[in-house]
Protein backbone atom coordinates (compact mmCIF):
# COMPACT_ATOMS: atom_id res chain seq x y z
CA UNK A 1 -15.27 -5.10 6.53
CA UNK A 2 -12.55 -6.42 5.65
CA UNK A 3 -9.42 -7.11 7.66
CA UNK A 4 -6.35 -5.17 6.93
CA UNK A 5 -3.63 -7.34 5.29
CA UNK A 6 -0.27 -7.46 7.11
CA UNK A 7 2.14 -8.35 4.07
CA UNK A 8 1.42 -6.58 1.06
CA UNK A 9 3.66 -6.65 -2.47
CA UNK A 10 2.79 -3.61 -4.69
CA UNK A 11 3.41 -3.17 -8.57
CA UNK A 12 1.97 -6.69 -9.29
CA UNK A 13 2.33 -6.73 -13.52
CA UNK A 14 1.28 -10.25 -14.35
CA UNK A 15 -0.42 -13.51 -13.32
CA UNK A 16 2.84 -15.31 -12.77
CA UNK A 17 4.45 -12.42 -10.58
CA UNK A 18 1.06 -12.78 -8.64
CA UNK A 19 0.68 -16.87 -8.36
CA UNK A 20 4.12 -16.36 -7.00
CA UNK A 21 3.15 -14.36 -4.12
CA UNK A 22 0.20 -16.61 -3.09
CA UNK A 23 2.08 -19.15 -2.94
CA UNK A 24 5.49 -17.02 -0.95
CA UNK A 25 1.70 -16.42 1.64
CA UNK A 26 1.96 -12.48 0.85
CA UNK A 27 -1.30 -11.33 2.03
CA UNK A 28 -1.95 -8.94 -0.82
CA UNK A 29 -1.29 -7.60 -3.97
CA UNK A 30 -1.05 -3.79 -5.17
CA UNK A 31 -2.26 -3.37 -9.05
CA UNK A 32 -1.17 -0.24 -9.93
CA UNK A 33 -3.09 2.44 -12.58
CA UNK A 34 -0.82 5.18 -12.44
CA UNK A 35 0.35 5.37 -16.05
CA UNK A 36 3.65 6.99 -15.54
CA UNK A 37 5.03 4.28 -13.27
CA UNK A 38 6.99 1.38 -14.61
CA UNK A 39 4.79 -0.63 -12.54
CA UNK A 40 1.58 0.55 -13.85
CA UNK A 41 -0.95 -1.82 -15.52
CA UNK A 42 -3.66 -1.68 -18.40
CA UNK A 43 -7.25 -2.86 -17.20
CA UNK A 44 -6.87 -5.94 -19.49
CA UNK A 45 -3.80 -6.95 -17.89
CA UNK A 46 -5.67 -6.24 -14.03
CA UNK A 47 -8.28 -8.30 -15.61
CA UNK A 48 -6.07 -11.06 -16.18
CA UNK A 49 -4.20 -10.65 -13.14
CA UNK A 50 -7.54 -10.71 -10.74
CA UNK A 51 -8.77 -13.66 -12.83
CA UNK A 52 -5.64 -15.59 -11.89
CA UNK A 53 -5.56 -15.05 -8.23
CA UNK A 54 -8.83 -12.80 -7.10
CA UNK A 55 -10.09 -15.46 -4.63
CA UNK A 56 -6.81 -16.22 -2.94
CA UNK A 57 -5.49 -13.20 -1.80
CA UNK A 58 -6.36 -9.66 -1.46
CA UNK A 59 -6.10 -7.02 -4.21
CA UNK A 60 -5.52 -3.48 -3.68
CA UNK A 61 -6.09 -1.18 -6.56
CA UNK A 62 -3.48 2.05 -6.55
CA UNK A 63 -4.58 4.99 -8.14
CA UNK A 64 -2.75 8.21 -8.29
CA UNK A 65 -5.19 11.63 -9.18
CA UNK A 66 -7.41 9.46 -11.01
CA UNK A 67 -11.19 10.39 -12.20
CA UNK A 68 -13.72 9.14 -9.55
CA UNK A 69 -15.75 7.50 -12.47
CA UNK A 70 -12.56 5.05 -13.38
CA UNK A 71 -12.10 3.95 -9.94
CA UNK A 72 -15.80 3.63 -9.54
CA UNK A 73 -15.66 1.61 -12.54
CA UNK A 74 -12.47 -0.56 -12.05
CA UNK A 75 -13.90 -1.05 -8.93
CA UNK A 76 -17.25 -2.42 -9.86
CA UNK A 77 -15.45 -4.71 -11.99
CA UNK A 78 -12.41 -6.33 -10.62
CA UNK A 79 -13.53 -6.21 -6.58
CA UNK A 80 -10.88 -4.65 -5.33
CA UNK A 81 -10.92 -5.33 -1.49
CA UNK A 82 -8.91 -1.81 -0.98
CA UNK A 83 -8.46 1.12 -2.98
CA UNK A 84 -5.06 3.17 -2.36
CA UNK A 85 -5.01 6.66 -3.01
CA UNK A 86 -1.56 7.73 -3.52
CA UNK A 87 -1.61 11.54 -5.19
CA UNK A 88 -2.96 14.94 -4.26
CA UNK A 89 -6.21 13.85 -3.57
CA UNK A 90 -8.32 16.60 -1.03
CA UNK A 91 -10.79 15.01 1.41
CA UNK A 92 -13.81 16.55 -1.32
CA UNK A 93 -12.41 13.89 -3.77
CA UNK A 94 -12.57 11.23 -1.02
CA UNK A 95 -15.88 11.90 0.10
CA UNK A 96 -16.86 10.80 -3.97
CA UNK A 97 -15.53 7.40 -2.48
CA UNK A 98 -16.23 7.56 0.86
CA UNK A 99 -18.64 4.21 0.49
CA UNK A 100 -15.25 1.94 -0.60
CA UNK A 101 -13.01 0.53 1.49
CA UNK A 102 -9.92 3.64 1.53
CA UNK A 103 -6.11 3.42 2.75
CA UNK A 104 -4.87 6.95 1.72
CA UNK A 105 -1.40 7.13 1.32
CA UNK A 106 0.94 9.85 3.10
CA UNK A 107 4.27 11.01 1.92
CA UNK A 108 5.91 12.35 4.70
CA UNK A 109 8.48 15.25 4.30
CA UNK A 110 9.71 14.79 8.02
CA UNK A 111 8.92 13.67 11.74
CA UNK A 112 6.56 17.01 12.26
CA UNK A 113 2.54 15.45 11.93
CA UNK A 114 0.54 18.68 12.34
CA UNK A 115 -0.55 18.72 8.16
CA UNK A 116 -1.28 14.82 7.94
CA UNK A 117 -3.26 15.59 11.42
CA UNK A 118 -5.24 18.58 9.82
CA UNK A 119 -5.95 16.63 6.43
CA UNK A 120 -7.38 13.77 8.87
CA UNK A 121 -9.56 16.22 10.83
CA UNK A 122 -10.57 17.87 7.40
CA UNK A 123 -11.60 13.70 6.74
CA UNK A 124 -13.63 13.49 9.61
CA UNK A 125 -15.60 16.85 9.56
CA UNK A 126 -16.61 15.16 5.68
CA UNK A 127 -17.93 11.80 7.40
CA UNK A 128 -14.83 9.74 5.83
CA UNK A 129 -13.79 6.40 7.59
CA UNK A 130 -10.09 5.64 6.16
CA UNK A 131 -9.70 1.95 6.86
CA UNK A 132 -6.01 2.59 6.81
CA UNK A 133 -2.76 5.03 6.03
CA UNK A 134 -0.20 4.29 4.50
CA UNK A 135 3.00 5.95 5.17
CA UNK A 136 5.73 6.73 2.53
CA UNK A 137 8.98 8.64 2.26
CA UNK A 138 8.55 12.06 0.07
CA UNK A 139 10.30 12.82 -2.65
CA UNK A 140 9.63 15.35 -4.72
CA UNK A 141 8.15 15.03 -7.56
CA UNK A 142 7.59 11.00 -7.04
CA UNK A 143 4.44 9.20 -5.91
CA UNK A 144 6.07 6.80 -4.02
CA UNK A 145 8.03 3.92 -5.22
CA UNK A 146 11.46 5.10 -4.87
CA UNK A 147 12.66 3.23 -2.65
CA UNK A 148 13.43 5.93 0.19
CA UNK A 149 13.10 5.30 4.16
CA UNK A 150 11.75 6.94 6.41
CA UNK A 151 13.16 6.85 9.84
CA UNK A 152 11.97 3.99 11.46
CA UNK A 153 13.34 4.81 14.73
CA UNK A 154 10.88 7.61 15.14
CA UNK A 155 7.89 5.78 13.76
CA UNK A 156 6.41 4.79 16.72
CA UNK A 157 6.27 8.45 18.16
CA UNK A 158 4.99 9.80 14.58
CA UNK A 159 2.29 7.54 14.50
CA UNK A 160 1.26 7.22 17.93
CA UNK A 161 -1.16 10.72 16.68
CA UNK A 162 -2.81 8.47 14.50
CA UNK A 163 -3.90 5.98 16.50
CA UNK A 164 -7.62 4.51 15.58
CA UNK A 165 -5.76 3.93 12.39
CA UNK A 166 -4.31 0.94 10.45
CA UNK A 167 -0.95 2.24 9.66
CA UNK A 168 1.29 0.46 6.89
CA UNK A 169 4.56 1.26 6.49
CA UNK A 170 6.12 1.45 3.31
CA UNK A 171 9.74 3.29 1.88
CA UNK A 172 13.03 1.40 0.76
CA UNK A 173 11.46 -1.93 2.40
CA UNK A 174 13.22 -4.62 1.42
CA UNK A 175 13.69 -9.04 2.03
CA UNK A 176 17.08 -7.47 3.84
CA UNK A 177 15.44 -4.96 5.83
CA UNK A 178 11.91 -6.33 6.64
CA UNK A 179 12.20 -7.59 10.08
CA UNK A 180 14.54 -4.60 11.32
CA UNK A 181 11.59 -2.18 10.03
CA UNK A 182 8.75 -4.14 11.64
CA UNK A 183 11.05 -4.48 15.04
CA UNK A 184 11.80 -0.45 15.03
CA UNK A 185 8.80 1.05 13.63
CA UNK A 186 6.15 -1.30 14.76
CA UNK A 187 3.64 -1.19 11.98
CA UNK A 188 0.40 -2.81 11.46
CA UNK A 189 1.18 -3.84 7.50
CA UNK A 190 4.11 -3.42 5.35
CA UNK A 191 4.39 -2.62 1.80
CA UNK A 192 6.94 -3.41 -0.47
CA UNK A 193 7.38 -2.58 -4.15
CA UNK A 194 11.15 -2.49 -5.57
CA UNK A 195 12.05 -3.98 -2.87
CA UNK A 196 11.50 -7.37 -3.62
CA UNK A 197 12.28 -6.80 -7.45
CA UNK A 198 14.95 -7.82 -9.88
CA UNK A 199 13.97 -5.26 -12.36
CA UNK A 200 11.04 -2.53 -12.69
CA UNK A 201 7.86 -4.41 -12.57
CA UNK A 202 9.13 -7.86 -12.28
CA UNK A 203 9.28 -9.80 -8.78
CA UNK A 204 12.01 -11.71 -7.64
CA UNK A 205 10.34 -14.96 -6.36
CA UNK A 206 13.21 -15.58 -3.55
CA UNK A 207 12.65 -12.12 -2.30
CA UNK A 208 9.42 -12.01 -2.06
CA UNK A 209 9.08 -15.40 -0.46
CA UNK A 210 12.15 -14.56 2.06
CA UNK A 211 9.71 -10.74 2.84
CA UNK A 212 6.69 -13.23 3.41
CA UNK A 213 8.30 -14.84 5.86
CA UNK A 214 10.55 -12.30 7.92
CA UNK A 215 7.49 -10.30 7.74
CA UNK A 216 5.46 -12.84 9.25
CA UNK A 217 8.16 -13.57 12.16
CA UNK A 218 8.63 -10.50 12.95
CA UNK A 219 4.92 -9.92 13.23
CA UNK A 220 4.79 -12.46 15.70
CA UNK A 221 7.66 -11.27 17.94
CA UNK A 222 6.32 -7.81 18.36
CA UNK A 223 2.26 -9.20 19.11
């Protein structure tokens, strides 16, 4: 199995954007295949994007309401070390993946847990073992990515129903912002897309390399 990454930068569109966060020591990458997104990638440029940096850092592939037989095959091919589901997806469509490594992504409407509680029971009656959640802001009509918080003060008594879980925390993270999340909310991982940008789909190298490292201290102070 493998361990859950701490840092993670999503919306990775090219091999430079994704040298640069090796070397910044983010712990993974998010390649996303949602087509609608500004962020979103062909599988040629994945291709090129896992042959750059595959061995030295983790890759997450993000699919949003995707067919089971393009993960299954994306999967097979690049070696993703995660797969993030981040649409509508029931625990029957899960199950279809239940043998790769899952982090299902959340969007949470407000601080009340009872339906993310019943879609994790529904998990567990069909034999699914999520290696992680990952919790966003909602906003309707949006997948994530929109750079919305959720309260961070309240995190810790959201989450503490989901323990057993890695949770990642992601919303409206930013270089800025990093450390005051981590200190209030008290993740296990957190995920930043626009964030860390200086336009849609391109990473800001100082940003990212300042999140690395606030991450990482902060990280430390709350062990």
């Amino acid at each position: 199995m493998t361990t859950l990454f701490k840092t993670k930068v999503c919306g990775i569109t090219s091999p430079e954007d994704a040298r640069m966060c090796v070397a910044a020591g983010v712990d993974a990458i998010g390649l996303n295949f949602y087509q609608p997104s500004p962020r979103s990638l062909t599988a040629d440029q994945a291709r090129e994007i896992v042959s750059a940096v595959g061995d030295e850092i983790q890759l997450v592939g993000l699919f949003v309401n995707e067919s089971i037989e393009t993960i299954l095959r994306l999967h097979d091919e690049l070696a993703f070390d995660f797969i993030q589901l981040h649409g509508d997806e029931d625990p029957f469509y899960l199950k279809q993946l239940a043998h790769l490594p899952l982090i299902r992504a959340l969007r949470c409407r407000d601080t009340e847990p009872t339906s993310l509680i019943d879609y994790l029971a529904a998990c567990t009656t069909f034999d699914i073992s999520l290696e992680a959640l990952l919790l966003d802001a909602y906003q309707p009509g949006s997948y994530g990515g929109t750079g919305h918080q959720l309260d961070w003060k309240s995190f810790p008594d959201f989450t503490s129903h989901f323990r057993g879980y890695g949770l990642i925390l992601a919303g409206g993270i930013t270089d800025e912002n990093v450390t005051q999340a981590i200190s209030l909310a008290r993740p296990d991982a957190v995920d930043t897309a626009s964030g860390v940008e200086s336009e849609p789909g391109k990473k800001d190298a100082a940003k990212v390399t300042a999140f690395a490292r606030r991450a990482r201290q902060a990280f430390e102070e709350i062990r």
